[in-house]
N, C-alpha and C. Protein backbone atom coordinates (compact mmCIF):
# COMPACT_ATOMS: atom_id res chain seq x y z
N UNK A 1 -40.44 -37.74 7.23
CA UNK A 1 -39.50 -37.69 8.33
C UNK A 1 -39.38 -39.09 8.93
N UNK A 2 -38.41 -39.92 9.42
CA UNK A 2 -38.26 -40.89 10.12
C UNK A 2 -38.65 -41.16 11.47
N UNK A 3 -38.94 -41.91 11.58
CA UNK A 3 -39.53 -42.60 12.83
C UNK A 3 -38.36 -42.21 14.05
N UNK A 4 -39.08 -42.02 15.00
CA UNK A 4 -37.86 -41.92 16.01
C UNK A 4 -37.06 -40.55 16.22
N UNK A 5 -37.54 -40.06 14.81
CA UNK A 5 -36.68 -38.58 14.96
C UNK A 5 -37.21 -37.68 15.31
N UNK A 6 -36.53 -36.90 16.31
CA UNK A 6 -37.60 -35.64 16.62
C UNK A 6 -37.41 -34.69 16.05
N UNK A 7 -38.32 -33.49 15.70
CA UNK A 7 -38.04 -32.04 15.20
C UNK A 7 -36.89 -31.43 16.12
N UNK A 8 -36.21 -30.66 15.66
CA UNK A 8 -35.20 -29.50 16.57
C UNK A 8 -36.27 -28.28 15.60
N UNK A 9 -36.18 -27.39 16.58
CA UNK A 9 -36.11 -26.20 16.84
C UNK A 9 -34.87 -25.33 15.78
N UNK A 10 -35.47 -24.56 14.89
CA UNK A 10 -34.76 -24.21 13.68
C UNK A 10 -33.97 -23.10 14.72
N UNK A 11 -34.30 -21.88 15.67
CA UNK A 11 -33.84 -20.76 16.33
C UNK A 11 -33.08 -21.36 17.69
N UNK A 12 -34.15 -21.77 18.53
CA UNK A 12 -33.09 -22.48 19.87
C UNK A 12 -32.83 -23.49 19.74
N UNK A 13 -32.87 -24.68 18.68
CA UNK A 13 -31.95 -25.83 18.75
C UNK A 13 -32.18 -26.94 19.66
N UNK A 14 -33.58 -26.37 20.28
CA UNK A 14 -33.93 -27.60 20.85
C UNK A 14 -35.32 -28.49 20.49
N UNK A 15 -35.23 -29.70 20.75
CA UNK A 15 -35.90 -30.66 20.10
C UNK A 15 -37.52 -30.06 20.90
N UNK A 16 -38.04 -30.09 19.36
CA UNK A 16 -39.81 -29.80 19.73
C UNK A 16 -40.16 -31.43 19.96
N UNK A 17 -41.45 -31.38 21.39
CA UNK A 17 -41.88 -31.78 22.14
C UNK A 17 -42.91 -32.18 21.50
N UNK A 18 -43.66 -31.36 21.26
CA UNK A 18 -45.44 -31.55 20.76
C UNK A 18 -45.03 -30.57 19.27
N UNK A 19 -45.96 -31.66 18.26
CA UNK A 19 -45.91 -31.11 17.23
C UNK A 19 -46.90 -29.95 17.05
N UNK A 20 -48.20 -30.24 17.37
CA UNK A 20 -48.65 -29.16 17.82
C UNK A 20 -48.28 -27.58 18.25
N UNK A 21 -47.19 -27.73 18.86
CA UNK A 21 -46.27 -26.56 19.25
C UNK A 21 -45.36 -25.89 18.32
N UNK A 22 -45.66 -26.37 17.05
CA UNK A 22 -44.54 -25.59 15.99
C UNK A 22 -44.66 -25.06 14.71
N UNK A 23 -43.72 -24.42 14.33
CA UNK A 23 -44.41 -23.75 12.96
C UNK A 23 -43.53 -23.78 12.13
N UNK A 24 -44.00 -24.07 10.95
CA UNK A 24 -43.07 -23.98 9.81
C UNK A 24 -42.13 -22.54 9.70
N UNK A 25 -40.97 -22.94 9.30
CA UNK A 25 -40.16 -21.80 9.21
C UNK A 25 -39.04 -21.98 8.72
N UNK A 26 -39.13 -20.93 7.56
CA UNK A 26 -37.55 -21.63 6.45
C UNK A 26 -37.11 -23.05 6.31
N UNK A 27 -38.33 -23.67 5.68
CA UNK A 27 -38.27 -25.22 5.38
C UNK A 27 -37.94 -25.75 6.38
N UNK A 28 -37.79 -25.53 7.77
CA UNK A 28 -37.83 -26.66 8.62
C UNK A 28 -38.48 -25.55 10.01
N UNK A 29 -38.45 -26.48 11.31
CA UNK A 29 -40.11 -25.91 11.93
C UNK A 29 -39.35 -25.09 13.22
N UNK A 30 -39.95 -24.13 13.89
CA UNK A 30 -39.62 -23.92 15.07
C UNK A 30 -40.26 -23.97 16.24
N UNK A 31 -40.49 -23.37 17.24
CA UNK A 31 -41.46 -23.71 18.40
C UNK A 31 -42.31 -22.14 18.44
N UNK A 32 -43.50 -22.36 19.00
CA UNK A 32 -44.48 -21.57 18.48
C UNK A 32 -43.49 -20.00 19.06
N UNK A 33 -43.47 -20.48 20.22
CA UNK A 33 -42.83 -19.39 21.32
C UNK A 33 -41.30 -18.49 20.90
N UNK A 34 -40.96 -19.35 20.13
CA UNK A 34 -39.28 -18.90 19.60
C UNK A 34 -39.66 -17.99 18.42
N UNK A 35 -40.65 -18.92 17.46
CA UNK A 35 -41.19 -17.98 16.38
C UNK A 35 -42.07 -16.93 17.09
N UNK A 36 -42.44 -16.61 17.75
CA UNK A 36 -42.88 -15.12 18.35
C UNK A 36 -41.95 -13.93 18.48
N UNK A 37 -40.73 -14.82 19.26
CA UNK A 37 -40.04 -14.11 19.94
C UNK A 37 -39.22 -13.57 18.71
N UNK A 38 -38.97 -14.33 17.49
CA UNK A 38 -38.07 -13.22 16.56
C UNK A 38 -39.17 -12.94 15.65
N UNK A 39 -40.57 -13.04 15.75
CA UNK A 39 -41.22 -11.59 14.64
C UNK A 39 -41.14 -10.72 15.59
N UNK A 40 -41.31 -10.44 16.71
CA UNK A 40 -41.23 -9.69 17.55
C UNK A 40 -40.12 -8.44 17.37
N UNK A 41 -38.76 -9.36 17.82
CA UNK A 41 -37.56 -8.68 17.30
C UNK A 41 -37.41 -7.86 16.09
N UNK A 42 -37.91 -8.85 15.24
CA UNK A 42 -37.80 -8.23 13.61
C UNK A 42 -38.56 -6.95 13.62
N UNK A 43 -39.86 -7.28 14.38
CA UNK A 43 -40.71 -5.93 14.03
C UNK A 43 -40.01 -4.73 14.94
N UNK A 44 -39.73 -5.02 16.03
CA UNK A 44 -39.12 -4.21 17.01
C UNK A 44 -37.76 -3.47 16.04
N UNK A 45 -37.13 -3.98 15.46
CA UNK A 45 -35.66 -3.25 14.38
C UNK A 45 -36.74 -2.53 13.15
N UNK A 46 -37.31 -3.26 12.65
CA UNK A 46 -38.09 -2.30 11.54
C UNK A 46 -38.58 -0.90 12.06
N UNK A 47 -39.49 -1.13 13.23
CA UNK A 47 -39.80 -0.14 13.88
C UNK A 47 -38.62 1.79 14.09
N UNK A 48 -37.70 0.79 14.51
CA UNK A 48 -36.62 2.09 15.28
C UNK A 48 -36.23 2.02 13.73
N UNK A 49 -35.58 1.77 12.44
CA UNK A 49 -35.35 2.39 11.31
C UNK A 49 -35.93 2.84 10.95
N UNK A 50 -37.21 2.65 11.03
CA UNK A 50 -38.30 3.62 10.48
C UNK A 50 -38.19 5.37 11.13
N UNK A 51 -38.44 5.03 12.18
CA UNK A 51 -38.43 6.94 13.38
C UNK A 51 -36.77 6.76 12.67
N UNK A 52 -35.69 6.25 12.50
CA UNK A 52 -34.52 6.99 12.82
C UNK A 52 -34.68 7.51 11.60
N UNK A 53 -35.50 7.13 10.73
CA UNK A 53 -35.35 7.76 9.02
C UNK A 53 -36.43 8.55 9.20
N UNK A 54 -37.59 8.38 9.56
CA UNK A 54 -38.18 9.97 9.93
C UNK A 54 -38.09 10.97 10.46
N UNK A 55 -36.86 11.02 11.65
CA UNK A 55 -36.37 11.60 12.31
C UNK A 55 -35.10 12.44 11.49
N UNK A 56 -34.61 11.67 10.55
CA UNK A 56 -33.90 12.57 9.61
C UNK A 56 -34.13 13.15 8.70
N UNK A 57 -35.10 12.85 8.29
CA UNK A 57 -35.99 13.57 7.42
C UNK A 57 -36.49 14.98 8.03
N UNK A 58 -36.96 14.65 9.15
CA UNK A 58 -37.71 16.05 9.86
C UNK A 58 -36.50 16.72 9.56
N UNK A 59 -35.42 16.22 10.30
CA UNK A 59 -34.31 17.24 10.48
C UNK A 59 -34.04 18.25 9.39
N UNK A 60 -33.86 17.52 7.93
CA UNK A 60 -33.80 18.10 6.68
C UNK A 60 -34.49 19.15 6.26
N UNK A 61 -35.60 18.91 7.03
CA UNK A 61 -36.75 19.81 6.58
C UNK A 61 -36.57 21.05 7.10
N UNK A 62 -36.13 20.89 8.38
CA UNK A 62 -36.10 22.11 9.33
C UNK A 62 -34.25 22.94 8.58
N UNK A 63 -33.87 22.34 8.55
CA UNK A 63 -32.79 22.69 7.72
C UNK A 63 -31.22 22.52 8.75
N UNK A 64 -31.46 21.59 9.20
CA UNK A 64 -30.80 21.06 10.70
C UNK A 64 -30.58 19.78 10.50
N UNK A 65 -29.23 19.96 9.34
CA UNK A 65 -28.24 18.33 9.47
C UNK A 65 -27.36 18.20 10.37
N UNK A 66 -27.85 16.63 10.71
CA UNK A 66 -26.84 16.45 11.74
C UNK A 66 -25.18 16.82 11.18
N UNK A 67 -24.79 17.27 12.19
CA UNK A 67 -23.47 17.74 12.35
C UNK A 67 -22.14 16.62 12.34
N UNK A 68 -21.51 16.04 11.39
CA UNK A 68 -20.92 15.12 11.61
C UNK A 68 -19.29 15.18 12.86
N UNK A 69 -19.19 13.96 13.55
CA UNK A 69 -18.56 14.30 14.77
C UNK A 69 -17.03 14.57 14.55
N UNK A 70 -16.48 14.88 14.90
CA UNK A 70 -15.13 15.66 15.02
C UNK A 70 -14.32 14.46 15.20
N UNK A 71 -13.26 14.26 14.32
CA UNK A 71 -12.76 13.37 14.24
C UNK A 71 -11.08 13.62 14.64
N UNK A 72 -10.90 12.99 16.05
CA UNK A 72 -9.05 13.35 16.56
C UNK A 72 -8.36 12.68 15.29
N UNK A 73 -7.34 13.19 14.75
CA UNK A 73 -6.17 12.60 14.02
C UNK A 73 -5.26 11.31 14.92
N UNK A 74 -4.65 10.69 14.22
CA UNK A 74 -3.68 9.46 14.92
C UNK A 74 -2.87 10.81 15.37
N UNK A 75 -1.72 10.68 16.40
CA UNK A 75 -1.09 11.28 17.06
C UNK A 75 0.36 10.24 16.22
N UNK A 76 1.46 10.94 15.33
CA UNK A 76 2.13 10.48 15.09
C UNK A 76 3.64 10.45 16.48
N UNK A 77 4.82 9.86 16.09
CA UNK A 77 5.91 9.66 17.11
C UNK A 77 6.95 11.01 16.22
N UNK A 78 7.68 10.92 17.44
CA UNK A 78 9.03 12.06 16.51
C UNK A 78 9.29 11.34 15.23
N UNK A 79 10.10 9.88 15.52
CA UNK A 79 10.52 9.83 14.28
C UNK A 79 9.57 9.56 13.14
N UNK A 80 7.92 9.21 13.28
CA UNK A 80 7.37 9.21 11.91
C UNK A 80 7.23 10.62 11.85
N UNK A 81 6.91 11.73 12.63
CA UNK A 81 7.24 12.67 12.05
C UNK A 81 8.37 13.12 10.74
N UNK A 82 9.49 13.05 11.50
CA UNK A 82 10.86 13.25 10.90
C UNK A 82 10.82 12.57 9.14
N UNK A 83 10.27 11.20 9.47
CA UNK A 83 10.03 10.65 8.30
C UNK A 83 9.03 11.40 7.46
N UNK A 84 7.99 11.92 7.77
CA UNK A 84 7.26 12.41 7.15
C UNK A 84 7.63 14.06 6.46
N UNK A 85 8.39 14.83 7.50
CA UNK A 85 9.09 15.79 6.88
C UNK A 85 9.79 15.54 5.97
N UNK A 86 10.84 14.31 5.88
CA UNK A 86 12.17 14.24 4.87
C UNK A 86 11.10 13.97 3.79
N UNK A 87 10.00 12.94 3.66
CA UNK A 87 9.17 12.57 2.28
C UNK A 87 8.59 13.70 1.91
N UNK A 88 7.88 15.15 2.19
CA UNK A 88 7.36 15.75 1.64
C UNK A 88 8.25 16.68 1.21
N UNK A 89 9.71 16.84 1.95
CA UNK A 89 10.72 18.00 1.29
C UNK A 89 11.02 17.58 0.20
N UNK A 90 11.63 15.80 0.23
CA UNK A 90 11.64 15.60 -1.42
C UNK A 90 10.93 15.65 -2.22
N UNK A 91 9.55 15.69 -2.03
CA UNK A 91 8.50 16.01 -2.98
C UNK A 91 9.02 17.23 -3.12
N UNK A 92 8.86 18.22 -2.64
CA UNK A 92 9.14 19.92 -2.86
C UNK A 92 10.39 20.20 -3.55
N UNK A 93 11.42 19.50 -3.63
CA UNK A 93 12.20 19.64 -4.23
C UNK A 93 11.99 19.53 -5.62
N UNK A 94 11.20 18.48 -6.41
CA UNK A 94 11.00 18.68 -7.87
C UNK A 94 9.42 19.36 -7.94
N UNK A 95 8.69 19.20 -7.06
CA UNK A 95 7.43 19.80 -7.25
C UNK A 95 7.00 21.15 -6.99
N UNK A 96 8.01 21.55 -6.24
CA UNK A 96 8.19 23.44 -6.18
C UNK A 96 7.81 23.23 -4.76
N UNK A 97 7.79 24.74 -4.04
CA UNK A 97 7.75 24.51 -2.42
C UNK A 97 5.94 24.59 -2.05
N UNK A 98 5.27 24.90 -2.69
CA UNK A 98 3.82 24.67 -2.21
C UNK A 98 3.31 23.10 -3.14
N UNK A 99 3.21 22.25 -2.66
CA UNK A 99 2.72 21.65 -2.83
C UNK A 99 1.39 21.07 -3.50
N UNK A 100 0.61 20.42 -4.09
CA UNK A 100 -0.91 20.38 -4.60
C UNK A 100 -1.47 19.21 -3.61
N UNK A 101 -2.99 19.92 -3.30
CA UNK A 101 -3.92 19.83 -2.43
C UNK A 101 -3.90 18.51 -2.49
N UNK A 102 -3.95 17.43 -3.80
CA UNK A 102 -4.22 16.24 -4.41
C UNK A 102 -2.84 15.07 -4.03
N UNK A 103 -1.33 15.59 -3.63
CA UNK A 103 -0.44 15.34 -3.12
C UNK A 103 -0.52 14.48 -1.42
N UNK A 104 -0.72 15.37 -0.67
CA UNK A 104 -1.61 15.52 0.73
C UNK A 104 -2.46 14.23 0.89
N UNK A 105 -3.61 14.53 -0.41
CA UNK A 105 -4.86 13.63 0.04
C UNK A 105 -4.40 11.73 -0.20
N UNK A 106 -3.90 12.24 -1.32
CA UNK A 106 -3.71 10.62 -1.79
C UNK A 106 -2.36 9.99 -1.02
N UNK A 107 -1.23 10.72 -0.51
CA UNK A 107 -0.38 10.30 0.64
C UNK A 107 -1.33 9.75 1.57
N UNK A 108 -1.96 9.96 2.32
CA UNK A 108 -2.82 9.99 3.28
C UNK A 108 -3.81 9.05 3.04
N UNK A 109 -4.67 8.63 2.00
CA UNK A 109 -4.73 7.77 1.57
C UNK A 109 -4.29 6.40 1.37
N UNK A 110 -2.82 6.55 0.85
CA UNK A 110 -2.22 5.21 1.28
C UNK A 110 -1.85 4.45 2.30
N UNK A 111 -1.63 5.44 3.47
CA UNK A 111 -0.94 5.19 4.43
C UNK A 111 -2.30 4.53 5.13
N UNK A 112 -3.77 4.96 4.64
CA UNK A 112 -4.79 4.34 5.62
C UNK A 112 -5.37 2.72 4.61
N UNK A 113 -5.40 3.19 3.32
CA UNK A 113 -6.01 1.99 2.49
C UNK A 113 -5.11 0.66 2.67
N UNK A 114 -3.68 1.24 2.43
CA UNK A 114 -2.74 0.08 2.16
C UNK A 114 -1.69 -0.05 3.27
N UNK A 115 -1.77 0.76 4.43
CA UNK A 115 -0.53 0.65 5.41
C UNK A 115 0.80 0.88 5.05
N UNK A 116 1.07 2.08 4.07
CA UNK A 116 2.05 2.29 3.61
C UNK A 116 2.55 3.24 4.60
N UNK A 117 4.02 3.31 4.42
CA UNK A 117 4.38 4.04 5.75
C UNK A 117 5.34 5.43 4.95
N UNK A 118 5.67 6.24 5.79
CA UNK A 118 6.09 7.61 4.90
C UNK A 118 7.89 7.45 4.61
N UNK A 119 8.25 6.78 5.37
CA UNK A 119 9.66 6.01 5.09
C UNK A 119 9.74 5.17 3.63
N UNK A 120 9.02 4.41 3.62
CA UNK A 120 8.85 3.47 2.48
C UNK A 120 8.40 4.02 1.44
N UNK A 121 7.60 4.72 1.46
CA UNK A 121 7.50 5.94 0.22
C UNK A 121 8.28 6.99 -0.08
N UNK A 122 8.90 7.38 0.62
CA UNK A 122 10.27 8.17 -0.06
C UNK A 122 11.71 7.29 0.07
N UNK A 123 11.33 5.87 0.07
CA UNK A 123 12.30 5.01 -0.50
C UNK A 123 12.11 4.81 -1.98
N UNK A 124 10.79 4.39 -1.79
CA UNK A 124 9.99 4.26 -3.04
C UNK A 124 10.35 5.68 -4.36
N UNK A 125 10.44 6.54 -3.90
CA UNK A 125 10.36 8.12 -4.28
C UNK A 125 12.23 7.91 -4.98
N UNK A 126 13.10 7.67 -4.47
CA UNK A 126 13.86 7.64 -4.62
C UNK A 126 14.72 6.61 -5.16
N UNK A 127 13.39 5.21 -5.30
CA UNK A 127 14.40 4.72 -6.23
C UNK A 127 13.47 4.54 -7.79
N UNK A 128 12.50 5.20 -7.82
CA UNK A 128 12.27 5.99 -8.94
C UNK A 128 13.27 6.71 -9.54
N UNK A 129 13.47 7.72 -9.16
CA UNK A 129 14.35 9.01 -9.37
C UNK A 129 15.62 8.58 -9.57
N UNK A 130 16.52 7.76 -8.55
CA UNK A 130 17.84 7.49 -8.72
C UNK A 130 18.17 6.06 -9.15
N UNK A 131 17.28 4.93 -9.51
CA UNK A 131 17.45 4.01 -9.81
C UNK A 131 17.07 3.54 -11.51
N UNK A 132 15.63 4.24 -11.41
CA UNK A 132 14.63 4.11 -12.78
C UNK A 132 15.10 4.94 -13.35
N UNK A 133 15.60 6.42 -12.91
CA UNK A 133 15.39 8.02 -13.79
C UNK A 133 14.43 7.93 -14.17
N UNK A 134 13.12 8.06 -13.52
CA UNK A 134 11.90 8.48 -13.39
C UNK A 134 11.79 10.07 -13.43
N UNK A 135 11.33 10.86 -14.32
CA UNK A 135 10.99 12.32 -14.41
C UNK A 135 9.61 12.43 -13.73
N UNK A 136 9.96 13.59 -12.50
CA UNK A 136 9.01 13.66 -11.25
C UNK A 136 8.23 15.07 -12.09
N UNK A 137 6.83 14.91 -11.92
CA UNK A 137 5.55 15.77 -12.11
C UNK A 137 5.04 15.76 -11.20
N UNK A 138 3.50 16.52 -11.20
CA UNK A 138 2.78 16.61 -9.88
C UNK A 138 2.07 15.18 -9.90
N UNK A 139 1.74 14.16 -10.81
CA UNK A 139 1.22 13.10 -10.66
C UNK A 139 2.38 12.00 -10.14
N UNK A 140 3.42 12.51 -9.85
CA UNK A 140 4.27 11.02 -9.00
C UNK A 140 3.79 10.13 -7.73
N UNK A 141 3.02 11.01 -7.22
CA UNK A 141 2.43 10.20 -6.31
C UNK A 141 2.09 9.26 -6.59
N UNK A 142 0.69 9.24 -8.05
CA UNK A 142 0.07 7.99 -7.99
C UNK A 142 0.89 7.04 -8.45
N UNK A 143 1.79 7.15 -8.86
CA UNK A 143 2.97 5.40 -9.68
C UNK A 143 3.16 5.15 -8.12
N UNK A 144 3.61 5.52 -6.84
CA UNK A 144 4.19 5.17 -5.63
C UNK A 144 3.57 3.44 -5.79
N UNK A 145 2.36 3.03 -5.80
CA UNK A 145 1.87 1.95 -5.00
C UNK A 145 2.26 1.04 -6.28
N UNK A 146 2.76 1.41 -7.25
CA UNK A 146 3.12 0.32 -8.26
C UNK A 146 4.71 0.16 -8.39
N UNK A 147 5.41 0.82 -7.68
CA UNK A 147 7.16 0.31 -7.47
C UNK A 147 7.45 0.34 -5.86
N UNK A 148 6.09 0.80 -5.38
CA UNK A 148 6.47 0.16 -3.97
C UNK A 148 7.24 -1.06 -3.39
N UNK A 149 6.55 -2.31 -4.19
CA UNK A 149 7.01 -3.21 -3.84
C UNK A 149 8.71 -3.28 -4.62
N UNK A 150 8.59 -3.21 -5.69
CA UNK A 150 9.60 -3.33 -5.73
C UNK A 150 10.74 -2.52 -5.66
N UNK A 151 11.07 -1.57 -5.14
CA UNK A 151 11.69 -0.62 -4.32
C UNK A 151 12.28 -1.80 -3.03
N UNK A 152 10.78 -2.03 -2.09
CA UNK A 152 11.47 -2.40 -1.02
C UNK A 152 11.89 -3.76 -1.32
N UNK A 153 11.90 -4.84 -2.21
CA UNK A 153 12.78 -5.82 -2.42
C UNK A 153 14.32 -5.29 -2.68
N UNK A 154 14.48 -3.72 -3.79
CA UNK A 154 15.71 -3.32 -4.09
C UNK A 154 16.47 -2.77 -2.87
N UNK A 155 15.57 -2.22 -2.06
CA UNK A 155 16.61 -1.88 -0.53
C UNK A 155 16.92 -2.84 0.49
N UNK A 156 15.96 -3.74 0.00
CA UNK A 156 16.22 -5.23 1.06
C UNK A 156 17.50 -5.90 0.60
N UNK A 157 17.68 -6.16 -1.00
CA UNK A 157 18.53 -6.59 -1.49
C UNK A 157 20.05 -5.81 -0.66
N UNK A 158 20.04 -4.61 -0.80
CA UNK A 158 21.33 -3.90 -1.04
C UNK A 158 21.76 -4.25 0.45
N UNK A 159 20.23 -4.22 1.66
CA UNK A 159 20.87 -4.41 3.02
C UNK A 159 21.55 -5.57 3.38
N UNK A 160 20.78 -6.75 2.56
CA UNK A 160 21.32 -8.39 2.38
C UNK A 160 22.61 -8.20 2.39
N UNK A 161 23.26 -7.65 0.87
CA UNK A 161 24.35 -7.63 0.52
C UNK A 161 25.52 -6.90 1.20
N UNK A 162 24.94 -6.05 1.89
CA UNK A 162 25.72 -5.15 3.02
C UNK A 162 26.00 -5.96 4.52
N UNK A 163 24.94 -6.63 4.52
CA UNK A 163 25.07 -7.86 6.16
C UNK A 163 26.24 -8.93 5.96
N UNK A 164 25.77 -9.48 4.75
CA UNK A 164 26.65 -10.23 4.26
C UNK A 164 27.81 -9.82 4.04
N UNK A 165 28.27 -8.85 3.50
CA UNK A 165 29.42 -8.50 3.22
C UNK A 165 30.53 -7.58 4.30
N UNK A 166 29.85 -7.46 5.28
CA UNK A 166 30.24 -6.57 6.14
C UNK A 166 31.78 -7.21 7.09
N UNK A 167 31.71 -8.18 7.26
CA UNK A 167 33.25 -8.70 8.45
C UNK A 167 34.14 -8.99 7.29
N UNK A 168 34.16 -8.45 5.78
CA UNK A 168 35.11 -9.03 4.57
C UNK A 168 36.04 -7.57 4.61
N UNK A 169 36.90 -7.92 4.53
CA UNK A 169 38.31 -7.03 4.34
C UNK A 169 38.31 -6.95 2.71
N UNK A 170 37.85 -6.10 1.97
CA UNK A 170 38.12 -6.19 0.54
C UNK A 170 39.78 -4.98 -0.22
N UNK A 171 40.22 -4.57 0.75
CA UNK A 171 41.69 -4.24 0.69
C UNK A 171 42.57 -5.30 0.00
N UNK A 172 42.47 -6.44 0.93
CA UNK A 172 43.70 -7.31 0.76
C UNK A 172 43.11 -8.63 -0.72
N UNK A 173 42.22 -8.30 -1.03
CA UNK A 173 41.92 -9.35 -2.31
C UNK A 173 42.16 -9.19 -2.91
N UNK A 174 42.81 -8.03 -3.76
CA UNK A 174 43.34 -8.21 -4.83
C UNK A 174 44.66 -7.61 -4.16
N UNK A 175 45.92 -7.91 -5.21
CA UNK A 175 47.75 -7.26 -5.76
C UNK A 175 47.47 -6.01 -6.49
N UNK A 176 47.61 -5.29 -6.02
CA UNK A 176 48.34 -4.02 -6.76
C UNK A 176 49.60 -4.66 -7.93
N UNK A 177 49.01 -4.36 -9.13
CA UNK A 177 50.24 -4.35 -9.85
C UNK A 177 50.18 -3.48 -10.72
N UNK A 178 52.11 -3.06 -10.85
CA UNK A 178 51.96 -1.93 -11.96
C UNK A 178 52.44 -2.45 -13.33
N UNK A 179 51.60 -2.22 -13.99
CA UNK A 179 51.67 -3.07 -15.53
C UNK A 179 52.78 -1.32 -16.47
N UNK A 180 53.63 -1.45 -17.10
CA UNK A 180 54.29 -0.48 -17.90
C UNK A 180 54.27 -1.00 -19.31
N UNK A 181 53.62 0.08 -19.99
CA UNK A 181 53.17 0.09 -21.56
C UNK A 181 54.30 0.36 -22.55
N UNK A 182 55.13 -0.07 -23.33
CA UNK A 182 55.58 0.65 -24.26
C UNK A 182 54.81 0.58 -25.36
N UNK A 183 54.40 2.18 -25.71
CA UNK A 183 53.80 2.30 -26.64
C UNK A 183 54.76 2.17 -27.92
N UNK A 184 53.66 1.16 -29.12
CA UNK A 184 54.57 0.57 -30.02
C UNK A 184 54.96 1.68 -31.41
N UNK A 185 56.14 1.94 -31.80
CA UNK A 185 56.67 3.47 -32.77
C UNK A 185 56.11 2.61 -33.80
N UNK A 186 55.76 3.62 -34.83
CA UNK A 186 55.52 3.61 -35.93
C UNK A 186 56.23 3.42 -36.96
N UNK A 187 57.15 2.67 -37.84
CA UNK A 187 57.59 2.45 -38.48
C UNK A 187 56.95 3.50 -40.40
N UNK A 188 58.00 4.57 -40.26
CA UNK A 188 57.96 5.55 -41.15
C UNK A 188 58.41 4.89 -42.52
N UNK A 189 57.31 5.08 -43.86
CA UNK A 189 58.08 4.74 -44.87
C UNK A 189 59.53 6.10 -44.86
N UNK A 190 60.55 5.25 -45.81
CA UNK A 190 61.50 6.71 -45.90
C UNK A 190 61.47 6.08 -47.88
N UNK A 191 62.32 7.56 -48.19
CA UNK A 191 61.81 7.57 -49.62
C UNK A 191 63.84 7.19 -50.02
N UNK A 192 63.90 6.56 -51.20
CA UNK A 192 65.35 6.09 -51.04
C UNK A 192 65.59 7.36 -52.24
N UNK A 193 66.21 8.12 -51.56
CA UNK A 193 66.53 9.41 -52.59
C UNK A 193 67.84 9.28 -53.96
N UNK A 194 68.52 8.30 -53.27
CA UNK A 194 69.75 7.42 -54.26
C UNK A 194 69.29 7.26 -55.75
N UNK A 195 68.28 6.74 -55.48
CA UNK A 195 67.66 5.78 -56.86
C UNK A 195 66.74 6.68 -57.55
N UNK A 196 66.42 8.36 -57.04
CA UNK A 196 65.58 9.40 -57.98
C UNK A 196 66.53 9.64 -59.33
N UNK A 197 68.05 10.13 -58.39
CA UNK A 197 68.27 10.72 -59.38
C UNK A 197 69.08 9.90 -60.63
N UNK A 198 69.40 8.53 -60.45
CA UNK A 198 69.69 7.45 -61.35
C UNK A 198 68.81 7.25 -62.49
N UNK A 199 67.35 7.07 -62.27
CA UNK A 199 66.23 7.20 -63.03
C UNK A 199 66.59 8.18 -64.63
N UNK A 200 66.83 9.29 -64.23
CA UNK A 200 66.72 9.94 -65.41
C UNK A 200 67.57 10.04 -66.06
């Protein structure tokens, strides 16, 4: 160590005084008092995991699991409601009117793993169906998170093109014109009947 330099204190960061006063600790030193104070701690957390795991254990024994706590649902708005009705009727429409249990879970699922919303999935739903001609089974759900995205680039697009295009008068761009066909006659061989009966 260099001359002049003092130890710091590996836990409080402050410069040890008396070397005497310190202890090695994770390759560099602390003060006797700081190193007390976190075996202390440490033992104090070992301690309470220990009873909280014997304490569940007893429980087991007695045949008295804890009861896991009751969990409120998010409270949705009218319109994610609404949204959420129109996405599961179109499901019901190719999937028959009761639905599968596995439908439910993995909707629900997305909406918590990935923040998918129930609008965007029966965008998604639909431009499968009317864009791809995607043939709907009870497994359509799971393709959702793989044309998600691109679904909502294809409805972003169409809104682009609709913003954009919206103050254009497309009436007056083109002339009406009426084009008249004569269809062209056929030019009939005719047989020169004069010259049969000369022949013979």
């Amino acid at each position: 160590m260099p001359r002049g330099r003092k130890r710091v204190c590996v836990l409080c960061g402050k410069p040890i005084e008396d070397k005497n006063d310190s202890v090695p600790y994770k390759g560099r030193y602390a003060h006797s008092s700081c190193f007390r104070v976190a075996v202390k701690a440490v033992h104090v957390d070992k301690t309470e995991k220990l009873e909280e795991k014997a304490e569940q254990k007893e429980k087991k024994k007695r045949g008295k699991t804890a009861k896991p706590k009751a969990e409120l649902k998010d409270s949705i708005t009218e319109e994610q409601y609404i949204q959420k009705k129109l996405y599961y009727d179109y499901l019901r429409k190719f999937l028959g009117d009761k639905l599968p249990a596995k439908v439910y879970a993995v909707t629900e699922r997305y909406i918590q793993q990935y923040d998918f919303t129930y609008q965007k999935m029966y965008q998604t739903l639909t431009y499968m169906h009317n864009i791809l001609e995607k043939e709907f089974t009870d497994d359509i759900v799971g393709l959702i998170p793989y044309y998600y995205d691109k679904a909502e680039r294809h409805y972003h697009a169409v809104k682009q093109v609709e913003e954009n295009n919206k103050d254009k008068d497309i009436n007056g761009m083109y002339k009406n014109k009426i084009i008249y066909i004569d269809p062209k006659r056929k030019k009939r061989k005719q047989i020169d009947i004069t010259s049969i009966g000369e022949e013979e």
